[in-house]
C-alpha atoms as a PDB file:
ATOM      1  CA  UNK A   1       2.973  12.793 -14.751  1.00  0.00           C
ATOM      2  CA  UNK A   2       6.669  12.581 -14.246  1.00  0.00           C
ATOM      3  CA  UNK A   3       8.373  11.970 -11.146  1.00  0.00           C
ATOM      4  CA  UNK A   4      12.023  11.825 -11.889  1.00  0.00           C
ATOM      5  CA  UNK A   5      14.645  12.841  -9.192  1.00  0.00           C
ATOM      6  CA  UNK A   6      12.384  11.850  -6.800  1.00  0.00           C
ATOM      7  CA  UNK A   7      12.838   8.685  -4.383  1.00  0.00           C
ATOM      8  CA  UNK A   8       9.646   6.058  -3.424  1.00  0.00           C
ATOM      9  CA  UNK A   9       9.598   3.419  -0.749  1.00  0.00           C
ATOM     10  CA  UNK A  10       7.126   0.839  -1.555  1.00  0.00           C
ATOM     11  CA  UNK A  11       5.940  -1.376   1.014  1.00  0.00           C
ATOM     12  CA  UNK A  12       5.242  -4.839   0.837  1.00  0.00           C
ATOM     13  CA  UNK A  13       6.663  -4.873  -3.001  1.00  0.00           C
ATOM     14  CA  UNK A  14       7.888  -7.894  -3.719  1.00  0.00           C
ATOM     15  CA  UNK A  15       4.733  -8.986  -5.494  1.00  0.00           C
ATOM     16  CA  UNK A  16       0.767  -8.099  -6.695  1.00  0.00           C
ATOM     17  CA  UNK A  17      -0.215  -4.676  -6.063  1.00  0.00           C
ATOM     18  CA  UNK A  18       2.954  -3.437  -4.186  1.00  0.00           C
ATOM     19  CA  UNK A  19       5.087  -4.351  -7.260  1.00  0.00           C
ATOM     20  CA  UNK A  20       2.644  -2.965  -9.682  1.00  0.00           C
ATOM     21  CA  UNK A  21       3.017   0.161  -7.916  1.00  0.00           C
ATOM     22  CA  UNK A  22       6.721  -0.172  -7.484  1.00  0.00           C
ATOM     23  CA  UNK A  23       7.102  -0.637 -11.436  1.00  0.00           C
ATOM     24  CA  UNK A  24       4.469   2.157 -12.383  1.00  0.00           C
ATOM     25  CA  UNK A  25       6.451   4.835  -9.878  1.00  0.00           C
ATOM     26  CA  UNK A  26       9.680   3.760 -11.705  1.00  0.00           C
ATOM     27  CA  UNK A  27       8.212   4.404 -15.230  1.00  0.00           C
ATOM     28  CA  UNK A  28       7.546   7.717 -14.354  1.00  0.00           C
ATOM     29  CA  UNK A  29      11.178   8.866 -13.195  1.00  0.00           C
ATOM     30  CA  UNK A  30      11.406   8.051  -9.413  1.00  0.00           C
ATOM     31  CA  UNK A  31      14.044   5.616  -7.884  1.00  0.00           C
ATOM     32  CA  UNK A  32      11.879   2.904  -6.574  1.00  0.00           C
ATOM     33  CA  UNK A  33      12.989   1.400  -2.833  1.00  0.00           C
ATOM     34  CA  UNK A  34      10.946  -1.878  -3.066  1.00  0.00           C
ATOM     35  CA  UNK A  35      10.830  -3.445   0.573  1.00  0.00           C
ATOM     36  CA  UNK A  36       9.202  -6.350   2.037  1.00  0.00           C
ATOM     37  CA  UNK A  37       9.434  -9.378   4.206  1.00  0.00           C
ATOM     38  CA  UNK A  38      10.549 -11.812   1.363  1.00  0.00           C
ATOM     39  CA  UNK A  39      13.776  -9.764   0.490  1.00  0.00           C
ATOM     40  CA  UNK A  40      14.744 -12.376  -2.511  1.00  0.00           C
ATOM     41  CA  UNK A  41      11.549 -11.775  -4.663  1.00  0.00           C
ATOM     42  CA  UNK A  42      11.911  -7.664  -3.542  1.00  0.00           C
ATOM     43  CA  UNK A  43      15.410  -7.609  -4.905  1.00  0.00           C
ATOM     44  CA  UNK A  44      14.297  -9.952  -8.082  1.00  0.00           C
ATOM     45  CA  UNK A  45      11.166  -7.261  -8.568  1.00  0.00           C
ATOM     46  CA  UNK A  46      14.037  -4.912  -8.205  1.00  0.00           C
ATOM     47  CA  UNK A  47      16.319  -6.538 -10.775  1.00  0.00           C
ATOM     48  CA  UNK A  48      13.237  -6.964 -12.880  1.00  0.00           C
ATOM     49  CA  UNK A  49      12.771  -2.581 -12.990  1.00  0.00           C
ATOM     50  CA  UNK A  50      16.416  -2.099 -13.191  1.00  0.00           C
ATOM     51  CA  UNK A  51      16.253  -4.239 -16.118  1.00  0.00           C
ATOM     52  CA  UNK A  52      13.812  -2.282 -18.114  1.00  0.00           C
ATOM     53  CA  UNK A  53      15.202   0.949 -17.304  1.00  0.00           C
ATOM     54  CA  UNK A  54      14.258   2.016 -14.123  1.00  0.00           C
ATOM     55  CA  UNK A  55      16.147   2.704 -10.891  1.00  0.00           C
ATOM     56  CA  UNK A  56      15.610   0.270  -8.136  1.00  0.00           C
ATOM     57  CA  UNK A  57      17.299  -1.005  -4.926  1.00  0.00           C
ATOM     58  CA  UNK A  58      15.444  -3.537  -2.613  1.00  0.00           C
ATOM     59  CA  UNK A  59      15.750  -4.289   1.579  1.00  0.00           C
ATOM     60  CA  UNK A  60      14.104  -6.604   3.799  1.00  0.00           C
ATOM     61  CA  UNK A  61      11.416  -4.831   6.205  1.00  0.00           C
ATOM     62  CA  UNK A  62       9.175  -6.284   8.149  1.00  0.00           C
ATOM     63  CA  UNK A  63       6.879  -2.912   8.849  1.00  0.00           C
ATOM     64  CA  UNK A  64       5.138  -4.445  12.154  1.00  0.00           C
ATOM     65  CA  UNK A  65       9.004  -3.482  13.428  1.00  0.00           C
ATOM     66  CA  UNK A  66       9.091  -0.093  14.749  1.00  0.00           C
ATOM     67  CA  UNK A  67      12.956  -0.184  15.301  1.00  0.00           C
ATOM     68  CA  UNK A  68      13.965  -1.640  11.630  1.00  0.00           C
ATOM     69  CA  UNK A  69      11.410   1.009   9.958  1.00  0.00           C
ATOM     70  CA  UNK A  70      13.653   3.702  11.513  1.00  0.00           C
ATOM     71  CA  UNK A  71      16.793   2.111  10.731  1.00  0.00           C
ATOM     72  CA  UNK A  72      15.709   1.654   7.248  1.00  0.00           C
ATOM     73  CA  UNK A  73      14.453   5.287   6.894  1.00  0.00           C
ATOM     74  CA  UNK A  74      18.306   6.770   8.353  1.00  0.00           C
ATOM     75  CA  UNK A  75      20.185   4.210   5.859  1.00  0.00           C
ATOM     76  CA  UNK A  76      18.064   5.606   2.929  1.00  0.00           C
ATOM     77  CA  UNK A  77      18.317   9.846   3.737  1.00  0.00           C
ATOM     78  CA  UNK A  78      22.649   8.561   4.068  1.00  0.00           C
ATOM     79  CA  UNK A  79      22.867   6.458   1.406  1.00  0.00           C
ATOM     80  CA  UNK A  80      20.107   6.966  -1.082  1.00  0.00           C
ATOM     81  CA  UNK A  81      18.615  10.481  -0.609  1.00  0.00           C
ATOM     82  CA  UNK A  82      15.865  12.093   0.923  1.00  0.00           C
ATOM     83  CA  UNK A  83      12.240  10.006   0.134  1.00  0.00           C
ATOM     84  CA  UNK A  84       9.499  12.029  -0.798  1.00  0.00           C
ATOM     85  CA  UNK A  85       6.975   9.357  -1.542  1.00  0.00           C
ATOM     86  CA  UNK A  86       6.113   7.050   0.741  1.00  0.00           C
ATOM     87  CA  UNK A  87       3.912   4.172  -0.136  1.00  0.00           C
ATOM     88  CA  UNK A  88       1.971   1.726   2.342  1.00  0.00           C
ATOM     89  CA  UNK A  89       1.154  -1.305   0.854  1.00  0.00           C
ATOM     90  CA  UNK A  90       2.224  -4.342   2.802  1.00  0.00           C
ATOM     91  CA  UNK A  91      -0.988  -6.173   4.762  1.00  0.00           C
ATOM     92  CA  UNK A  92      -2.215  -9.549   5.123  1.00  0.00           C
ATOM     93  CA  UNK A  93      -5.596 -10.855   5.686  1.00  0.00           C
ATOM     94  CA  UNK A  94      -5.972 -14.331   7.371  1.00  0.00           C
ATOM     95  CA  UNK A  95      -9.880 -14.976   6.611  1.00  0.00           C
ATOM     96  CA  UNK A  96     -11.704 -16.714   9.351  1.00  0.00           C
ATOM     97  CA  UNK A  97     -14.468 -15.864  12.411  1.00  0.00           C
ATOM     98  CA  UNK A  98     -13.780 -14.487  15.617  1.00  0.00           C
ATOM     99  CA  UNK A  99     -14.979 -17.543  17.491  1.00  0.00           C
ATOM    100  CA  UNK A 100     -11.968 -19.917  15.924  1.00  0.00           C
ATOM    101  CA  UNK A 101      -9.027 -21.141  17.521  1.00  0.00           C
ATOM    102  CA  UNK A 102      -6.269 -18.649  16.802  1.00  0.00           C
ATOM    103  CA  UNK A 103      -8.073 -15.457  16.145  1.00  0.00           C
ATOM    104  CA  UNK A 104      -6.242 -13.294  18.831  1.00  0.00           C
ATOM    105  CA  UNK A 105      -3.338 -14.418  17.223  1.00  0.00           C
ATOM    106  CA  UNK A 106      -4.408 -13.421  13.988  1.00  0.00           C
ATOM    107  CA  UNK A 107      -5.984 -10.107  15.191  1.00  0.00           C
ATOM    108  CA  UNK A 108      -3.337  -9.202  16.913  1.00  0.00           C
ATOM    109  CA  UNK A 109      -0.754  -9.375  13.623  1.00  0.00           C
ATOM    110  CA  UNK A 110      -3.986  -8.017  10.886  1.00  0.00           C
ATOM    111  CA  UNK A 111      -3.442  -5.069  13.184  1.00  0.00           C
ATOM    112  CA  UNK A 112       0.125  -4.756  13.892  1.00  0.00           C
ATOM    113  CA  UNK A 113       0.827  -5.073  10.368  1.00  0.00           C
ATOM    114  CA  UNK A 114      -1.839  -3.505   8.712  1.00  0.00           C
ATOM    115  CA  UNK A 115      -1.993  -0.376  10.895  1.00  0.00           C
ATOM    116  CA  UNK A 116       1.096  -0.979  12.537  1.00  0.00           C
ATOM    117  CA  UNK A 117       3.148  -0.751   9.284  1.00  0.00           C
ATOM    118  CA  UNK A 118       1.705   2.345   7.861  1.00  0.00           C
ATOM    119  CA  UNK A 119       2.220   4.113  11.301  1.00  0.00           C
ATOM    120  CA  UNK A 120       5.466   2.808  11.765  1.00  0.00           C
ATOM    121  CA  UNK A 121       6.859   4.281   8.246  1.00  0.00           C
ATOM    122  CA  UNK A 122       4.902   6.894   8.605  1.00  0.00           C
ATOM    123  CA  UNK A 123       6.292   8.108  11.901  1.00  0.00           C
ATOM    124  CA  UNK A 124       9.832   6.820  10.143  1.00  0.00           C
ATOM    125  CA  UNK A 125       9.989   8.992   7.575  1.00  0.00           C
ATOM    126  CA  UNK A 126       7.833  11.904   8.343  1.00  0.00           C
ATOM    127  CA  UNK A 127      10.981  14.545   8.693  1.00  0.00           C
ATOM    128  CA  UNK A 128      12.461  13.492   5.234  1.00  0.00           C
ATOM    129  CA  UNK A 129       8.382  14.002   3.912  1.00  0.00           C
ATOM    130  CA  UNK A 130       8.584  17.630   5.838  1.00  0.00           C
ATOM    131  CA  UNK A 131      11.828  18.528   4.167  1.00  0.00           C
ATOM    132  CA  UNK A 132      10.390  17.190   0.656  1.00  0.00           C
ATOM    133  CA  UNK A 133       7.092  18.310   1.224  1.00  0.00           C
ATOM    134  CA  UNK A 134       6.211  14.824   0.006  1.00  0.00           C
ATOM    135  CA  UNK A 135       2.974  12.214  -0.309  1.00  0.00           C
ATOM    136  CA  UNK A 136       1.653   9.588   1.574  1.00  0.00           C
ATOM    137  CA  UNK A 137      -0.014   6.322  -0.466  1.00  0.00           C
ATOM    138  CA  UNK A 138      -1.480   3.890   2.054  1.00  0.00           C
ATOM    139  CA  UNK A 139      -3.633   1.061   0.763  1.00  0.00           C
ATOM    140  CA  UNK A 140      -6.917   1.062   2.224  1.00  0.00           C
ATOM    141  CA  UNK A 141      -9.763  -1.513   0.273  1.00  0.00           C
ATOM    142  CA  UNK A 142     -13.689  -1.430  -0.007  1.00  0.00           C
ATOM    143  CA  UNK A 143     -13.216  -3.279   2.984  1.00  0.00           C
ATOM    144  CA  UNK A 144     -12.853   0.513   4.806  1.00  0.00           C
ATOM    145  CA  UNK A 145     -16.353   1.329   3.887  1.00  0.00           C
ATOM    146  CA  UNK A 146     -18.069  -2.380   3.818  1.00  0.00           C
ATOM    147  CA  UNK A 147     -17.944  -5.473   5.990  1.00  0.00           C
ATOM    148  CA  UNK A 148     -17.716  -9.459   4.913  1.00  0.00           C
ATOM    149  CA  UNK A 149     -18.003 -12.374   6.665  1.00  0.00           C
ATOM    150  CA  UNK A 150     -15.101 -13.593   8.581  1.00  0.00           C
ATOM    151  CA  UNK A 151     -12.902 -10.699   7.684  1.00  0.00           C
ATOM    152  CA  UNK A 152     -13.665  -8.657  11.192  1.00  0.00           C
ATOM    153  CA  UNK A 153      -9.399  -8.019  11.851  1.00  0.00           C
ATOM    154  CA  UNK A 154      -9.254  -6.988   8.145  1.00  0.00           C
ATOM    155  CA  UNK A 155     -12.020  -5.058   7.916  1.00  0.00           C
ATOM    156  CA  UNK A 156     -11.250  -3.190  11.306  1.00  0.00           C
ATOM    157  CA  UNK A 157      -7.692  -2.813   9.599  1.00  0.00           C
ATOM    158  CA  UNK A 158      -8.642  -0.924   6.784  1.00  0.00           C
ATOM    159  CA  UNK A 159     -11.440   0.886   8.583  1.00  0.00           C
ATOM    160  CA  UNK A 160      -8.137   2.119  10.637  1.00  0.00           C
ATOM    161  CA  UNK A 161      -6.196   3.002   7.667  1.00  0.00           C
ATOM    162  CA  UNK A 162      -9.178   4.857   6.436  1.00  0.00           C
ATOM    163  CA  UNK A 163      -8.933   7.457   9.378  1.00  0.00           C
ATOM    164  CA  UNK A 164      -5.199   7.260   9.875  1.00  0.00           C
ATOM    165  CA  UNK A 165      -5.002   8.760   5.975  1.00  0.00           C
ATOM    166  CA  UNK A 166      -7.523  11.320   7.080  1.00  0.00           C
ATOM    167  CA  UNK A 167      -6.023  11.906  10.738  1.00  0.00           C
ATOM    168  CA  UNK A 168      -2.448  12.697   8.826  1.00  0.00           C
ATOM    169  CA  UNK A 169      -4.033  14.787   5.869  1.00  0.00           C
ATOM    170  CA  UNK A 170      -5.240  17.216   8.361  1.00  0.00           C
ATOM    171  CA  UNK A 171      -1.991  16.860  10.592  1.00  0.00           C
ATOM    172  CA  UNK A 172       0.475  16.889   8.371  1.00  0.00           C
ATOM    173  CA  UNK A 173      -1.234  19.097   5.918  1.00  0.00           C
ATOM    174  CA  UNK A 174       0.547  22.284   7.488  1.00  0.00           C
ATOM    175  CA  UNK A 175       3.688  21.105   6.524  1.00  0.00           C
ATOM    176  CA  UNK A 176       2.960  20.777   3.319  1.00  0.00           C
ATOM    177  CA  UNK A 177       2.992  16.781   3.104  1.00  0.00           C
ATOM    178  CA  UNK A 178      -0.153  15.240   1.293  1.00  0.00           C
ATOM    179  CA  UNK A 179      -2.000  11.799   2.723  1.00  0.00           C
ATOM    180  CA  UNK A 180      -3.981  10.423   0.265  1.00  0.00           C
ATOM    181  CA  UNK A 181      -5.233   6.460   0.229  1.00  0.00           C
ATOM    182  CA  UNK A 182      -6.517   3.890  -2.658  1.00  0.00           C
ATOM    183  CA  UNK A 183      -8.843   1.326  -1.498  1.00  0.00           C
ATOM    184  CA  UNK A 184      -8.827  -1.100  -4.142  1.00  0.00           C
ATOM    185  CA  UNK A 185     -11.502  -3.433  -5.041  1.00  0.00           C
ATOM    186  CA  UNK A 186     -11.106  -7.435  -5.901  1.00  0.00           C
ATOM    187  CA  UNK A 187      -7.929  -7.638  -7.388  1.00  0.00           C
ATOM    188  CA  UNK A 188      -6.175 -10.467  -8.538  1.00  0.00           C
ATOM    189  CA  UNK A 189      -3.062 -11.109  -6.397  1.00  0.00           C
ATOM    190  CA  UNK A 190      -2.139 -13.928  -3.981  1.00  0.00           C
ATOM    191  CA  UNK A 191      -3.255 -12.124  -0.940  1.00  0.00           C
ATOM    192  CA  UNK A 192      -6.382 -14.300  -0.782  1.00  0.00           C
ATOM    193  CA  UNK A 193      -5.288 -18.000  -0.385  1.00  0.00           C
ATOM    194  CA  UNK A 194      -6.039 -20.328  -3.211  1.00  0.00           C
ATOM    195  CA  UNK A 195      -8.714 -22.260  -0.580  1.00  0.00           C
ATOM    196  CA  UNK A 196     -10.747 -19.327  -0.432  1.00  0.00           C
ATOM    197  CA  UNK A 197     -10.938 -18.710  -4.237  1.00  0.00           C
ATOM    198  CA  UNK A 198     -13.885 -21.134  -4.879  1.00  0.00           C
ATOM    199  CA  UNK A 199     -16.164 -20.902  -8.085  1.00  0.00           C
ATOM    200  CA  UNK A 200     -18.992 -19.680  -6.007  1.00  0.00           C
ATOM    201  CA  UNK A 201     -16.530 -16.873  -4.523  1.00  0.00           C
ATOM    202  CA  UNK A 202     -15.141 -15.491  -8.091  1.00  0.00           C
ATOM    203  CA  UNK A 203     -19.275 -15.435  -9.115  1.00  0.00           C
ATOM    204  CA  UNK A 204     -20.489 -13.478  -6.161  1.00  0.00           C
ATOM    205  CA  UNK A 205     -17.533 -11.020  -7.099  1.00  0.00           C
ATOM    206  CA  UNK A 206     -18.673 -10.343 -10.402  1.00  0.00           C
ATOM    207  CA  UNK A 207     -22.525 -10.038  -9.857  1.00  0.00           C
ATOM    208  CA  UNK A 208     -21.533  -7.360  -7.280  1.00  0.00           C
ATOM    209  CA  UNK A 209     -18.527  -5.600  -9.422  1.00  0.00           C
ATOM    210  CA  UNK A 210     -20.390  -3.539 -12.723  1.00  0.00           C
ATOM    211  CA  UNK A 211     -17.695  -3.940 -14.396  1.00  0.00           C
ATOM    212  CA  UNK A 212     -18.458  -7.947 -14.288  1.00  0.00           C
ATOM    213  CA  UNK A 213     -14.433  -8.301 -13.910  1.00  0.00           C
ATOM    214  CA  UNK A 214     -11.756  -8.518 -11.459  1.00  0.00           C
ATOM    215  CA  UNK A 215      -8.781  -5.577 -11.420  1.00  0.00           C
ATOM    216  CA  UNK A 216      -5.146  -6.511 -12.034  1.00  0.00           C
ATOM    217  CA  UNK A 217      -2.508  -5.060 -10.054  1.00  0.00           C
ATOM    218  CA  UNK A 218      -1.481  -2.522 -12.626  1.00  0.00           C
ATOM    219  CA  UNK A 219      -4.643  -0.687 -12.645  1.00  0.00           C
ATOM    220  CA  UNK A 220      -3.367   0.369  -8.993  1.00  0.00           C
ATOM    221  CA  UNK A 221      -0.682   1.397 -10.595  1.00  0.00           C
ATOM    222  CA  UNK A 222      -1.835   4.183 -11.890  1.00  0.00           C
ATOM    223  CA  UNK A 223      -3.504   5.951  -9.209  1.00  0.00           C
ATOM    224  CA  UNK A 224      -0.505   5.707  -7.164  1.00  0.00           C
ATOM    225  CA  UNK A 225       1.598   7.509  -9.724  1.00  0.00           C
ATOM    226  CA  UNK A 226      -1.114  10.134 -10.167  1.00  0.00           C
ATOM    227  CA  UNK A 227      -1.539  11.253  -6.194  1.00  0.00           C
ATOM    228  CA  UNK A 228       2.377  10.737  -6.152  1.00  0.00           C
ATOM    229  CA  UNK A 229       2.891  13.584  -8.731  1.00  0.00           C
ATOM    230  CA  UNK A 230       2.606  17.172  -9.042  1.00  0.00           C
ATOM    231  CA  UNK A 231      -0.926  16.667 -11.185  1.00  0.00           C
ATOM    232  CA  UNK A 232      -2.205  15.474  -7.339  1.00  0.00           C
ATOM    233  CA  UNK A 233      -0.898  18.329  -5.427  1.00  0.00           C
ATOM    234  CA  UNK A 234      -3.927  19.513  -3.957  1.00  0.00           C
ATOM    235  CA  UNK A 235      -5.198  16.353  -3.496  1.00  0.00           C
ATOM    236  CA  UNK A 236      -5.009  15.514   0.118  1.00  0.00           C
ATOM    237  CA  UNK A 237      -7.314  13.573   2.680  1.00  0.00           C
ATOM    238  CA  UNK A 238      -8.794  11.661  -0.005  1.00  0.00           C
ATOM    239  CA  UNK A 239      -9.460   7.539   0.136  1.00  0.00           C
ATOM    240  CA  UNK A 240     -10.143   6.590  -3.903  1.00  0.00           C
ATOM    241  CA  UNK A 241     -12.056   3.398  -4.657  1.00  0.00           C
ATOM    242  CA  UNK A 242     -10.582   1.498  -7.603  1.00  0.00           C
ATOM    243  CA  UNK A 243     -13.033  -0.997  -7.793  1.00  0.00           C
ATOM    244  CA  UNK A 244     -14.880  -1.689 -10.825  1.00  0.00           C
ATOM    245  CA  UNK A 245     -18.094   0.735  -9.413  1.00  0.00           C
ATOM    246  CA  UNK A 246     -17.815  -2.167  -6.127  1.00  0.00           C
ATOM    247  CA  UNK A 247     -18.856   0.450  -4.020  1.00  0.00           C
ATOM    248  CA  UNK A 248     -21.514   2.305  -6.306  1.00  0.00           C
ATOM    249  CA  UNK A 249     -23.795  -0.372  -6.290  1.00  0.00           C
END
């Protein structure tokens, strides 16, 4: 599954899944645009695949930013080259209940990055996807098809993602673009903040994974370069769990 001459945008890559992904998509051939919010660990993650081989540039993006996801998307068909993969991987969760001090707040940026971000990009670079005939990757999570305890903006995120993957698949379809998602299981990254990874926490996760384990970001990896490539190209409108059988049980 080889991807050369063709350009990625990776989302939220400066770490964890998002550089996984990043790395994997530059293994296979593509030049890897790693963006995210920390710009100094993107362009060390991009230093890092430049390093090894691959082509990489980096830019900060915060994707909640309608205006700067444009911008970004005109510098990169100038300067770079037409992208025809597009991957949406930045999020945040900020665990808590509704009934707390602060959850509007945090509600109100779950969503605007979360959903915000993939719609953003997506709206970004949708006419350099038409003229590629390119793919979509967003990064759904179990969390589309299950709830958890104070994880409503989260959940309601990636319930959102879900359907905006779908919604595209069918509108974009026409044009030849394919939307595909991953929702990934427990993975270990440092998403979840190290107060909420508690001995009882990591034991509940395995007696409800099969696969008694967590997943590491590269096992992401590889299902983004497969719906990224030719091998995926008439996969469209489809949300894969990688999960350890989570969401079989």
């Amino acid at each position: 599954m080889r991807l050369d001459g063709r350009i990625a945008v990776v989302t939220g890559a400066a770490r964890g899944i998002g550089r996984a992904i990043a790395q994997g998509l530059a293994e296979a051939g593509a030049h890897v645009v790693l963006t995210d919010v920390q710009e100094g660990e993107a362009a060390e993650a991009a230093r890092a695949i430049a390093g090894a081989g691959g082509q990489a540039t980096a830019f900060g993006l915060d994707v909640s930013d309608a205006a700067a996801c444009e911008t970004l998307a005109a510098r990169l068909e100038r300067d770079v080259g037409p992208v025809s993969i597009l991957v949406n991987n930045a999020g945040v969760i900020y665990p808590g209940r509704i009934d707390e001090p602060g959850a509007r707040e945090k509600w109100d940026r779950t969503l605007a990055i979360n959903v915000g971000g993939p719609f953003n990009m997506c709206r970004a670079f949708h006419p350099q996807l038409r003229a590629t005939r390119g793919a979509v990757i967003n990064l759904a999570s179990i969390r589309s098809f299950v709830a958890a305890p104070n994880a409503a903006a989260y959940a309601a995120s990636k319930g959102a993602v879900m359907q905006l993957t779908r919604a595209l698949a069918v509108e974009w379809g026409g044009e030849g673009i394919r939307v595909n998602a991953i929702a990934p299981g427990f993975i270990e990254t440092t998403l979840v903040p190290d107060r909420e990874k508690t001995a009882d926490r990591e034991a509940a996760i395995l007696a409800r994974t099969p696969l008694r384990r967590q997943g590491q970001p590269d096992e992401i990896a590889g299902t983004a370069v497969y719906l990224a490539s030719d091998a995926a190209r008439y996969v469209s409108g489809a949300i894969i769990p990688v999960d350890g059988a989570y969401l079989a049980g």
